[in-house]
Protein backbone atom coordinates (compact mmCIF):
# COMPACT_ATOMS: atom_id res chain seq x y z
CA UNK A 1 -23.90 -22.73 18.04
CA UNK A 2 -20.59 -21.61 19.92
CA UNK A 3 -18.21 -21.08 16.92
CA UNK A 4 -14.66 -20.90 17.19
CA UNK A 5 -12.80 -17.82 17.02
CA UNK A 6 -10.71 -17.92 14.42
CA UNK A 7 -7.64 -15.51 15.98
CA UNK A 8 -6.15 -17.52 18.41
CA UNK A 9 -2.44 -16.38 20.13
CA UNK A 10 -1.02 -19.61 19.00
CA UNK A 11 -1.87 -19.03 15.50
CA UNK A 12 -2.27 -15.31 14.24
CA UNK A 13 0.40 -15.21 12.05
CA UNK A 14 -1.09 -18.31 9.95
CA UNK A 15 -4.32 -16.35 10.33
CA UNK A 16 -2.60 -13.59 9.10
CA UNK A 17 -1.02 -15.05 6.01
CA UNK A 18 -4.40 -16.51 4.94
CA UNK A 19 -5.98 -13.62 5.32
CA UNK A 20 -3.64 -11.28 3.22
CA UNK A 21 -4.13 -13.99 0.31
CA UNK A 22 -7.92 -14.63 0.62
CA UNK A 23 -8.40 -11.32 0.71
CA UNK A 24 -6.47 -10.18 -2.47
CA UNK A 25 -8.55 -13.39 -4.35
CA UNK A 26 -11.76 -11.97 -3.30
CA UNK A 27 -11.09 -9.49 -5.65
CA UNK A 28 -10.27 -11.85 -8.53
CA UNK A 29 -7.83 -14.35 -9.85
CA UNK A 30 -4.30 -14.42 -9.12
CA UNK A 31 -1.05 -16.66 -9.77
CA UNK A 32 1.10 -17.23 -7.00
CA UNK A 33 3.84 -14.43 -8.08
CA UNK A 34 1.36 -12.27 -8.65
CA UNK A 35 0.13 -12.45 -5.06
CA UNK A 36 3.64 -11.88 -3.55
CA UNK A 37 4.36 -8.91 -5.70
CA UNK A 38 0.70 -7.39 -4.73
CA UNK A 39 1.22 -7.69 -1.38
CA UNK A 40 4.50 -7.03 -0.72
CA UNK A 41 3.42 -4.00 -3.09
CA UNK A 42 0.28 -2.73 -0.94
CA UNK A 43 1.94 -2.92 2.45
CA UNK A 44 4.94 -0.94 0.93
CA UNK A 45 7.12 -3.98 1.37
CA UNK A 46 6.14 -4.53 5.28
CA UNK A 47 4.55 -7.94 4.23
CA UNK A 48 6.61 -10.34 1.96
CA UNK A 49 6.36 -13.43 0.74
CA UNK A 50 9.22 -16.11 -0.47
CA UNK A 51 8.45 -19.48 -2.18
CA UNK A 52 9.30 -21.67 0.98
CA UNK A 53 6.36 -19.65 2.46
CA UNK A 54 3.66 -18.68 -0.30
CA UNK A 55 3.23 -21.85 -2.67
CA UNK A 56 2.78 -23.98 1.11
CA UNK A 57 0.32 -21.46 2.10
CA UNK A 58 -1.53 -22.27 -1.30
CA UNK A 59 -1.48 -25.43 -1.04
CA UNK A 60 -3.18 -25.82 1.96
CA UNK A 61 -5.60 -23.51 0.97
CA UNK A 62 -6.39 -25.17 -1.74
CA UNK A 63 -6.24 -28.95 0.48
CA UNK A 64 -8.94 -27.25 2.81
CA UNK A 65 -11.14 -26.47 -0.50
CA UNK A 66 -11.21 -22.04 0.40
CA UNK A 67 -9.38 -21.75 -2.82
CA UNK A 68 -9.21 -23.62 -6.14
CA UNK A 69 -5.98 -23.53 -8.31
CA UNK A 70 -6.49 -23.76 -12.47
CA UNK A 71 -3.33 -23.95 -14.76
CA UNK A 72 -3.62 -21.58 -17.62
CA UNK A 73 -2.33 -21.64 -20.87
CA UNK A 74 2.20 -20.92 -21.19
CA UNK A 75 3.20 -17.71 -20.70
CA UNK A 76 6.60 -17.10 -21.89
CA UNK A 77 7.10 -21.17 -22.81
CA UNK A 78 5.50 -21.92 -18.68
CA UNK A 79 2.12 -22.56 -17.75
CA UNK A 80 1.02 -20.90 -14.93
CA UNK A 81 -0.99 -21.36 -11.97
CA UNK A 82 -3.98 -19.28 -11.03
CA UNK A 83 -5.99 -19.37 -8.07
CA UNK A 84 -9.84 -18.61 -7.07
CA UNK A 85 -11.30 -17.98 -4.01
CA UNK A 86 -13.98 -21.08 -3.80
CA UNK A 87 -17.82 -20.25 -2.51
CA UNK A 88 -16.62 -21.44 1.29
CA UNK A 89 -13.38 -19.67 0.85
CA UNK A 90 -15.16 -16.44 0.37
CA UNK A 91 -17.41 -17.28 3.24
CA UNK A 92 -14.00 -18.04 5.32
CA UNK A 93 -12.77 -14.66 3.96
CA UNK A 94 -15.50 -12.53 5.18
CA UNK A 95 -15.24 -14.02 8.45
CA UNK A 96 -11.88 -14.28 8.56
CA UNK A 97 -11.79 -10.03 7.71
CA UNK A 98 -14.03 -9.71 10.37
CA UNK A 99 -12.15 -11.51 13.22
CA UNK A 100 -9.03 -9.24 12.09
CA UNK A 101 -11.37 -6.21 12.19
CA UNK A 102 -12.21 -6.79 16.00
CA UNK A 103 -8.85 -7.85 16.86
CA UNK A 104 -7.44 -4.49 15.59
CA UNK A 105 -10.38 -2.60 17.43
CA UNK A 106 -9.41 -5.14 21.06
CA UNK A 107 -5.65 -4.75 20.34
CA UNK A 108 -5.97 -0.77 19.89
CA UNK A 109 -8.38 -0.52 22.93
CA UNK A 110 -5.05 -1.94 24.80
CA UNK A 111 -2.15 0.54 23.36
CA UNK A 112 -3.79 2.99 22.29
CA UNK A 113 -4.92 4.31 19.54
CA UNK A 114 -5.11 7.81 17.06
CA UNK A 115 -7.83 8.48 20.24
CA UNK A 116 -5.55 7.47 23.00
């Protein structure tokens, strides 16, 4: 079975996006905000996230059944969203972490790397 690559010119920074957000759910549950702040946080504020961009991102996730979102009880007078990586959207993370991985090790090959 010829399977589609999933890192694809035309769409790398979706690919991108989903993978900075699947990736933080793999390692457990996370509101919305809470993804933002993490990433923004890990990449030392090279990757950020705004509403207009994040909660659309979810959503689709969540549409295409990689991630499932479950309201929690009210925090401060709000309830709040959390979301889970589903059992396909780990399988789509994995694979989606491992197209990145050879993309990097392609891309490098090109300009150059710590070896170059």
């Amino acid at each position: 079975m010829n399977i589609r690559p999933l890192l694809e010119p035309q769409n790398l920074s979706k690919s991108l996006n989903e993978a900075l957000i699947l990736s933080l759910l793999a390692g457990g549950p996370r509101h919305g905000y809470q993804l933002a702040l993490e990433i923004e946080e890990r990449s030392e504020g090279f990757f950020r996230f705004n509403h207009g961009t994040l909660y659309p991102i979810l959503h689709k996730l969540e549409k295409d059944g990689l991630i499932e979102g479950r309201w929690s009880g009210e925090d401060r007078g709000r309830k709040r969203k959390s979301y889970v990586l589903t059992r396909k959207g780990a399988s789509y993370e994995r694979r989606l972490r491992g197209e990145w991985n050879g993309f990097m090790d392609r891309l490098l090959a090109v300009i150059g790397g710590e070896d170059a």
